[in-house]
N, C-alpha and C. Protein backbone atom coordinates (compact mmCIF):
# COMPACT_ATOMS: atom_id res chain seq x y z
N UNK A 1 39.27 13.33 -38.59
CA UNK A 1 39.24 14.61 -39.24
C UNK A 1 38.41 15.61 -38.42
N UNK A 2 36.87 15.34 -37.61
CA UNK A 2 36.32 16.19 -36.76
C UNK A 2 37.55 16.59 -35.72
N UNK A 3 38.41 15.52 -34.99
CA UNK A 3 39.08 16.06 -34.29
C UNK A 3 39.96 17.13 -34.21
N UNK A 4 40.93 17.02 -35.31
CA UNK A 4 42.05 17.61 -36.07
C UNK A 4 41.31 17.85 -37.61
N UNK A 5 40.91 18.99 -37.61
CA UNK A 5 40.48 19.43 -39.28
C UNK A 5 41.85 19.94 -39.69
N UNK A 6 42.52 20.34 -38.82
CA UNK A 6 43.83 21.10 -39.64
C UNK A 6 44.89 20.28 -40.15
N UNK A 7 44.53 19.35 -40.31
CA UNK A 7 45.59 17.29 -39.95
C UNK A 7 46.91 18.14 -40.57
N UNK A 8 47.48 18.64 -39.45
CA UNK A 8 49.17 19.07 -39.30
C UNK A 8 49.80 17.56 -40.19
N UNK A 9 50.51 17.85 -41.22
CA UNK A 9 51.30 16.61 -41.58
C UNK A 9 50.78 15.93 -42.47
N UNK A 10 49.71 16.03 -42.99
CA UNK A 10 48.90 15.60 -43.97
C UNK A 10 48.46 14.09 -43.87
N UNK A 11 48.65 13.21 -42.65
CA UNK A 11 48.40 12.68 -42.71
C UNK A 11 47.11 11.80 -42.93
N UNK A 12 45.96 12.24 -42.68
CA UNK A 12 45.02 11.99 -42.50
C UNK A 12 44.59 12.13 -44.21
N UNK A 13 44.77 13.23 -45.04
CA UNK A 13 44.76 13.62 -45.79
C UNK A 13 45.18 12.18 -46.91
N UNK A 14 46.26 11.66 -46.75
CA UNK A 14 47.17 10.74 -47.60
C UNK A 14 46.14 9.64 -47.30
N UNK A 15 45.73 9.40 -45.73
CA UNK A 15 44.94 8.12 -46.41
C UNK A 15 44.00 8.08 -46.99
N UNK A 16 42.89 9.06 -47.28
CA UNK A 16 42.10 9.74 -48.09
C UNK A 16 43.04 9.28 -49.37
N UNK A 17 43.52 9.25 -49.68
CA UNK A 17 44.49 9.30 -51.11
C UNK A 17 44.71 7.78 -51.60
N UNK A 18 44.69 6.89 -50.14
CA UNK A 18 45.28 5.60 -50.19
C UNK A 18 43.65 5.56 -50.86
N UNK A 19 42.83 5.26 -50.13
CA UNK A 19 41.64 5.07 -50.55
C UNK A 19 41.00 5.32 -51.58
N UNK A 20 40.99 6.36 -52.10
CA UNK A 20 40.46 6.93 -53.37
C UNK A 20 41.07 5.76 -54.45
N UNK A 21 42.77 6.10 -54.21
CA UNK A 21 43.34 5.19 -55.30
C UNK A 21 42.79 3.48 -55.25
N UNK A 22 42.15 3.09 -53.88
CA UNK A 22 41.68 1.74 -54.16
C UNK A 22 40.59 1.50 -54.73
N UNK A 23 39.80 2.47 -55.04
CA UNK A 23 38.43 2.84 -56.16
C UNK A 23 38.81 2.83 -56.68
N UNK A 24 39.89 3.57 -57.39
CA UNK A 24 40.22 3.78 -59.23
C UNK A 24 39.39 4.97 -59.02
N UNK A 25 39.54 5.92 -58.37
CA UNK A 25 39.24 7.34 -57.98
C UNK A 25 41.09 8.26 -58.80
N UNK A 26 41.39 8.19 -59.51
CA UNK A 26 42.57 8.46 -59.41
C UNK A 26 42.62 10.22 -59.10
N UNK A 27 41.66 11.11 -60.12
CA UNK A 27 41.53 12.52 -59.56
C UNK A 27 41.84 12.60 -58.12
N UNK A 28 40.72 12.42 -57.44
CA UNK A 28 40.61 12.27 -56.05
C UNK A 28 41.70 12.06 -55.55
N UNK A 29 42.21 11.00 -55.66
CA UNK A 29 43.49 10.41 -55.07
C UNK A 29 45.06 11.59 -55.56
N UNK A 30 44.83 12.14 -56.84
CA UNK A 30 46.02 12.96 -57.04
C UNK A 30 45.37 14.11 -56.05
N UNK A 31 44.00 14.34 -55.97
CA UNK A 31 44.15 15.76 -55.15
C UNK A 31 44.66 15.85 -53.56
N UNK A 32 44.01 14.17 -52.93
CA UNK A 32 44.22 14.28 -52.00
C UNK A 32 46.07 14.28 -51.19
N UNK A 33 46.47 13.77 -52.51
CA UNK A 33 48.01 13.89 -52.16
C UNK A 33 48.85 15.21 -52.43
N UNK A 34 48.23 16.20 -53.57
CA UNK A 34 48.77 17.72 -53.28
C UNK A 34 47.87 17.91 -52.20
N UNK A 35 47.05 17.69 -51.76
CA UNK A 35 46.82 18.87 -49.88
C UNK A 35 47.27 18.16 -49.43
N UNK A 36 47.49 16.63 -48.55
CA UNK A 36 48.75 16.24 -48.02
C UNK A 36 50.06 16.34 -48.00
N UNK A 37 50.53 16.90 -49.31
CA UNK A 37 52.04 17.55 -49.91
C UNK A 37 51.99 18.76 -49.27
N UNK A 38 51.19 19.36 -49.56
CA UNK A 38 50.58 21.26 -49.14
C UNK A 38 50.80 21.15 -47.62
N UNK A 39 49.80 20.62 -46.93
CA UNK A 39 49.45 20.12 -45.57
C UNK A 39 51.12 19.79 -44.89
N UNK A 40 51.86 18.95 -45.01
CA UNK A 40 53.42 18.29 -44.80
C UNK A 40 54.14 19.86 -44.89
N UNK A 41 54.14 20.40 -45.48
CA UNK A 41 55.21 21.10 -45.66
C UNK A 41 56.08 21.83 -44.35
N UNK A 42 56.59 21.65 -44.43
CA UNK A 42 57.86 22.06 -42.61
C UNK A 42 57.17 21.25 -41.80
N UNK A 43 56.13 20.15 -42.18
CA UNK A 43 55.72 19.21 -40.82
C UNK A 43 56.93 17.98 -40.46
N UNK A 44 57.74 17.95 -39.43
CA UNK A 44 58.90 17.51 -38.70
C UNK A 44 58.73 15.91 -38.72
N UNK A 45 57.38 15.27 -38.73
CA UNK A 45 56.92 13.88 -39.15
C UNK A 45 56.19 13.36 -40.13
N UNK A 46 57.07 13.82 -41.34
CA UNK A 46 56.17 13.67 -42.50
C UNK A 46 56.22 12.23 -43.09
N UNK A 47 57.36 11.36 -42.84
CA UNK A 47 57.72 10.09 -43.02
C UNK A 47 56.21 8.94 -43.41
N UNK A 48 55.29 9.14 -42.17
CA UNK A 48 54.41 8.21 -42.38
C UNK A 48 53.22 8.47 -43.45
N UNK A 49 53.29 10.53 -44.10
CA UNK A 49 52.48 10.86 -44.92
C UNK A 49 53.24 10.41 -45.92
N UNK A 50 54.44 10.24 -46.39
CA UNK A 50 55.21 10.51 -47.53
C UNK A 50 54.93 8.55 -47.95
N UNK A 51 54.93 7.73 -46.69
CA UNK A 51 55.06 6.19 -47.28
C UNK A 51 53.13 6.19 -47.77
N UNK A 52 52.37 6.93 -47.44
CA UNK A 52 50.81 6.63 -47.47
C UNK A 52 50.86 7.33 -48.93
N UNK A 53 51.42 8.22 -49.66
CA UNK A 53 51.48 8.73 -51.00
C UNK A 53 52.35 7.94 -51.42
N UNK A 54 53.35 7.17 -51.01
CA UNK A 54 53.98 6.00 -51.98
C UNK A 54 52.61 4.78 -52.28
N UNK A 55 51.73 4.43 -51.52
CA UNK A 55 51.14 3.16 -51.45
C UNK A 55 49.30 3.93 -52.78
N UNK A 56 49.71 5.11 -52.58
CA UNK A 56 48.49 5.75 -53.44
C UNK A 56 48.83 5.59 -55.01
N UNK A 57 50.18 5.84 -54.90
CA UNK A 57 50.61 6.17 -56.53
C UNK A 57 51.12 4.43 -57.19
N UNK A 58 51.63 3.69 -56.20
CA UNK A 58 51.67 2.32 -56.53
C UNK A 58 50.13 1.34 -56.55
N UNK A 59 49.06 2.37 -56.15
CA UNK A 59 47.70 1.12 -56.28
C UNK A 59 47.20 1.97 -57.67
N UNK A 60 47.75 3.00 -57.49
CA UNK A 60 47.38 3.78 -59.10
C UNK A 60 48.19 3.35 -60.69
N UNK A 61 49.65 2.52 -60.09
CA UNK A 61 49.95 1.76 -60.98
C UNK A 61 50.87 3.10 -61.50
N UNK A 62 51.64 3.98 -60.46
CA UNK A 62 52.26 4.70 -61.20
C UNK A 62 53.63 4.40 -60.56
N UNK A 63 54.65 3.60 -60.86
CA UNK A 63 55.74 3.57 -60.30
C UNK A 63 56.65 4.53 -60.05
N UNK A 64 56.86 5.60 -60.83
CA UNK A 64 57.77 6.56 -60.54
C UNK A 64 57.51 7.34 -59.09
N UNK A 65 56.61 7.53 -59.01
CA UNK A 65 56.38 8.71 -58.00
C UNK A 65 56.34 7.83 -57.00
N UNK A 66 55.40 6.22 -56.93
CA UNK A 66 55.48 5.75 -55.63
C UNK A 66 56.76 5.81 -55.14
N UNK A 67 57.81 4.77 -56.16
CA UNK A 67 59.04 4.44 -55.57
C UNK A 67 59.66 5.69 -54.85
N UNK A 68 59.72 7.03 -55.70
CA UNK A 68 60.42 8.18 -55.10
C UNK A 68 59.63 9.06 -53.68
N UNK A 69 58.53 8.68 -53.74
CA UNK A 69 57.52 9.07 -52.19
C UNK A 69 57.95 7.68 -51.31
N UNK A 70 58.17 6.30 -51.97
CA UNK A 70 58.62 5.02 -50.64
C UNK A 70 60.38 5.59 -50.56
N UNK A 71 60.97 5.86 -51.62
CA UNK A 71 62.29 6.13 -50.51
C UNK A 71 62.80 7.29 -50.15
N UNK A 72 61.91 8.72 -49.91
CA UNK A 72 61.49 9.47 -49.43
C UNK A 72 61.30 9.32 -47.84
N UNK A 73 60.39 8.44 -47.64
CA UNK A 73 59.75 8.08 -46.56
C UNK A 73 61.10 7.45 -45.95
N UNK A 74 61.79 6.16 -46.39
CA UNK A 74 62.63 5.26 -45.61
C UNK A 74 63.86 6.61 -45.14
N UNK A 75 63.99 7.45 -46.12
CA UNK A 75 65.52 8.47 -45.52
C UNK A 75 64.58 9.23 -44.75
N UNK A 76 63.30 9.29 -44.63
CA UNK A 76 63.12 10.41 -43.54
C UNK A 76 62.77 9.94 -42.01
N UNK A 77 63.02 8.37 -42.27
CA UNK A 77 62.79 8.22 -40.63
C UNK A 77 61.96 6.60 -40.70
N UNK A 78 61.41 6.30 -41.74
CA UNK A 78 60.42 5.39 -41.68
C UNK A 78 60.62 3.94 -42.64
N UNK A 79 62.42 3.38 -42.29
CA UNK A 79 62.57 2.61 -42.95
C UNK A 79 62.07 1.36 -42.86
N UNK A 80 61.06 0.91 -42.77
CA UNK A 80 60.47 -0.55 -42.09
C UNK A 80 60.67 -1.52 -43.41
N UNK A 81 61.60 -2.22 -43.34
CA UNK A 81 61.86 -3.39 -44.89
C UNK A 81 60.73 -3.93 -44.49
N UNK A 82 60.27 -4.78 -43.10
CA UNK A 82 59.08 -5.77 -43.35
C UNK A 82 57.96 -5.58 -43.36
N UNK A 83 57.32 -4.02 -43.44
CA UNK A 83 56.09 -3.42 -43.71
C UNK A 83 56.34 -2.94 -45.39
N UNK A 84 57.65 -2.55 -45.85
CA UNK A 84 56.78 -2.74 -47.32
C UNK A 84 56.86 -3.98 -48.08
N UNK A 85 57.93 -4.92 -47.28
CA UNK A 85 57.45 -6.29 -47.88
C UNK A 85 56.66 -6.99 -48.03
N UNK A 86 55.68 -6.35 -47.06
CA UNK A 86 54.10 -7.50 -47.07
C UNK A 86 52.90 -6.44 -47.52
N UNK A 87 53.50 -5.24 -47.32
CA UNK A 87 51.98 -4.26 -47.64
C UNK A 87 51.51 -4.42 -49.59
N UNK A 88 50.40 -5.09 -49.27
CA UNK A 88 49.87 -5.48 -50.23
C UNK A 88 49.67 -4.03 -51.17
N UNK A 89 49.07 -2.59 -50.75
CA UNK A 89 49.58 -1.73 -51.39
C UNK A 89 50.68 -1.53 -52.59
N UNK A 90 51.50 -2.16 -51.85
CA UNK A 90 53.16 -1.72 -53.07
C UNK A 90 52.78 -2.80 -54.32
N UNK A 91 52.27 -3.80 -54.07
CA UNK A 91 52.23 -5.07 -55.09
C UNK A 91 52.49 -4.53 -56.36
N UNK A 92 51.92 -3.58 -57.10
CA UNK A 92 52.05 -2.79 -58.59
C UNK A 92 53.74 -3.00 -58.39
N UNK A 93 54.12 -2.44 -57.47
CA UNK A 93 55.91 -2.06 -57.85
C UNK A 93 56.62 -3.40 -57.42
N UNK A 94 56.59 -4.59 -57.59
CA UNK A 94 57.20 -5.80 -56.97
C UNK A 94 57.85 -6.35 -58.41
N UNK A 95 57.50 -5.93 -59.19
CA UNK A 95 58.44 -6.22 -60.32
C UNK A 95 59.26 -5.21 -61.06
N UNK A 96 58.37 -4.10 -60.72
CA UNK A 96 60.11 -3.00 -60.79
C UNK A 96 61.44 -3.18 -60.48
N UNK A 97 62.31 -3.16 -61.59
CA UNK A 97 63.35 -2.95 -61.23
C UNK A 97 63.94 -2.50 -60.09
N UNK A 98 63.65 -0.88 -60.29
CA UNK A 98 63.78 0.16 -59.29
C UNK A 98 63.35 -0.38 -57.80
N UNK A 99 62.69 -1.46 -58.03
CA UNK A 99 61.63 -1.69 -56.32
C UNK A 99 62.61 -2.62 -55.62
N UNK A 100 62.53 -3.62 -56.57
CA UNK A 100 63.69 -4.35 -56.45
C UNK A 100 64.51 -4.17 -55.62
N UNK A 101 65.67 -3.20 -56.50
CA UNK A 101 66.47 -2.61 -55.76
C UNK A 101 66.79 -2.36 -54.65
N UNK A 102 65.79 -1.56 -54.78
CA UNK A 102 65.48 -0.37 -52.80
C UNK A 102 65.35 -1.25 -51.93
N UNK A 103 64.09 -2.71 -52.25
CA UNK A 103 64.16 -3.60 -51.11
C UNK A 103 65.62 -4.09 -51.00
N UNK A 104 66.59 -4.73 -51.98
CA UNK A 104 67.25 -5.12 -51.49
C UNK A 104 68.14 -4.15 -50.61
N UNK A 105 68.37 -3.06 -50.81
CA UNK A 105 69.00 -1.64 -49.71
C UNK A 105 68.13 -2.23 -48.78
N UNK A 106 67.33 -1.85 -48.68
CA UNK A 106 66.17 -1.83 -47.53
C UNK A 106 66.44 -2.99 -46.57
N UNK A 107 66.49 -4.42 -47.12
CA UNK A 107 66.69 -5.79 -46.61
C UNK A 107 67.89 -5.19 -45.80
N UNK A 108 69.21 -4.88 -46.55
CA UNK A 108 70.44 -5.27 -46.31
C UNK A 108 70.82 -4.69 -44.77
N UNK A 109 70.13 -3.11 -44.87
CA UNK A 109 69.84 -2.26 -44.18
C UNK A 109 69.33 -2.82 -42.62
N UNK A 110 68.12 -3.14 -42.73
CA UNK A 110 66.98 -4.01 -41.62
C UNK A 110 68.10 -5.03 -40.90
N UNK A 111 68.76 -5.86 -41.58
CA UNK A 111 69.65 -6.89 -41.58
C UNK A 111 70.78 -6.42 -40.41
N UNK A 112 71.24 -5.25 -40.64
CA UNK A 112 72.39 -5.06 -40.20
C UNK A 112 72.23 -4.50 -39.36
N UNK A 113 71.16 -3.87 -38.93
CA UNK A 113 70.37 -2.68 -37.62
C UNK A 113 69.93 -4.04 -36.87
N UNK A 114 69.40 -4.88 -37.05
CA UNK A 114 68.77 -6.08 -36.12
C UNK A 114 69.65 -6.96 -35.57
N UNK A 115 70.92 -7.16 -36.41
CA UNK A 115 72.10 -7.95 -36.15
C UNK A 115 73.20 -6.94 -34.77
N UNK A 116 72.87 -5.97 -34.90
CA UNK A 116 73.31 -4.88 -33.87
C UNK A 116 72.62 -4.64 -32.26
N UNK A 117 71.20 -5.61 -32.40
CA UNK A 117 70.28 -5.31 -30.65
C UNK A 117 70.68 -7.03 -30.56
């Protein structure tokens, strides 16, 4: 943050957000994800801010918003099936329905891009 105070992309910002939410800071953690939202806006690599506000709102135990900030992130560039399969972060959403789901897109997806190199 000394380096880049202006953190183009909000990234820096979101993990501030990841963190807070691993206190049970939840204020904190919603603020730090509107100035990372604020911060992102027309930023061209927002993918890796958008999966760091999925992993804030899923340690906050809020599924809606994570799931829709994690497949946010996968259409904007940052589909990694085997980073949200193991990121202990998502754990809240592993019995969602909805989570479910997306991994299996996500799997089927990974599957068929790897079966292609």
């Amino acid at each position: 943050m000394r380096q880049y105070p202006e953190d183009s992309g909000g990234l820096y910002t979101s993990v501030q957000a990841i963190l807070a939410a691993s206190l049970g800071q939840e204020r904190t953690a919603e603020s730090r994800i509107n100035q990372a939202t604020e911060r992102g806006k027309g930023f061209g690599h927002f993918h890796h801010t958008a999966y760091h506000i999925a992993c804030a709102y899923a340690l906050m135990n809020k599924p809606e918003p994570a799931i829709k900030w994690l497949k946010s992130a996968a259409a904007d560039g940052f589909p990694c099936y085997p980073l949200f399969k193991r990121d202990a972060n998502l754990d809240n959403l592993r019995q969602d329905t909805r989570f479910v789901r997306f991994m299996a897109q996500m799997k089927d997806q990974w599957e068929h891009y790897r079966g292609l190199f």
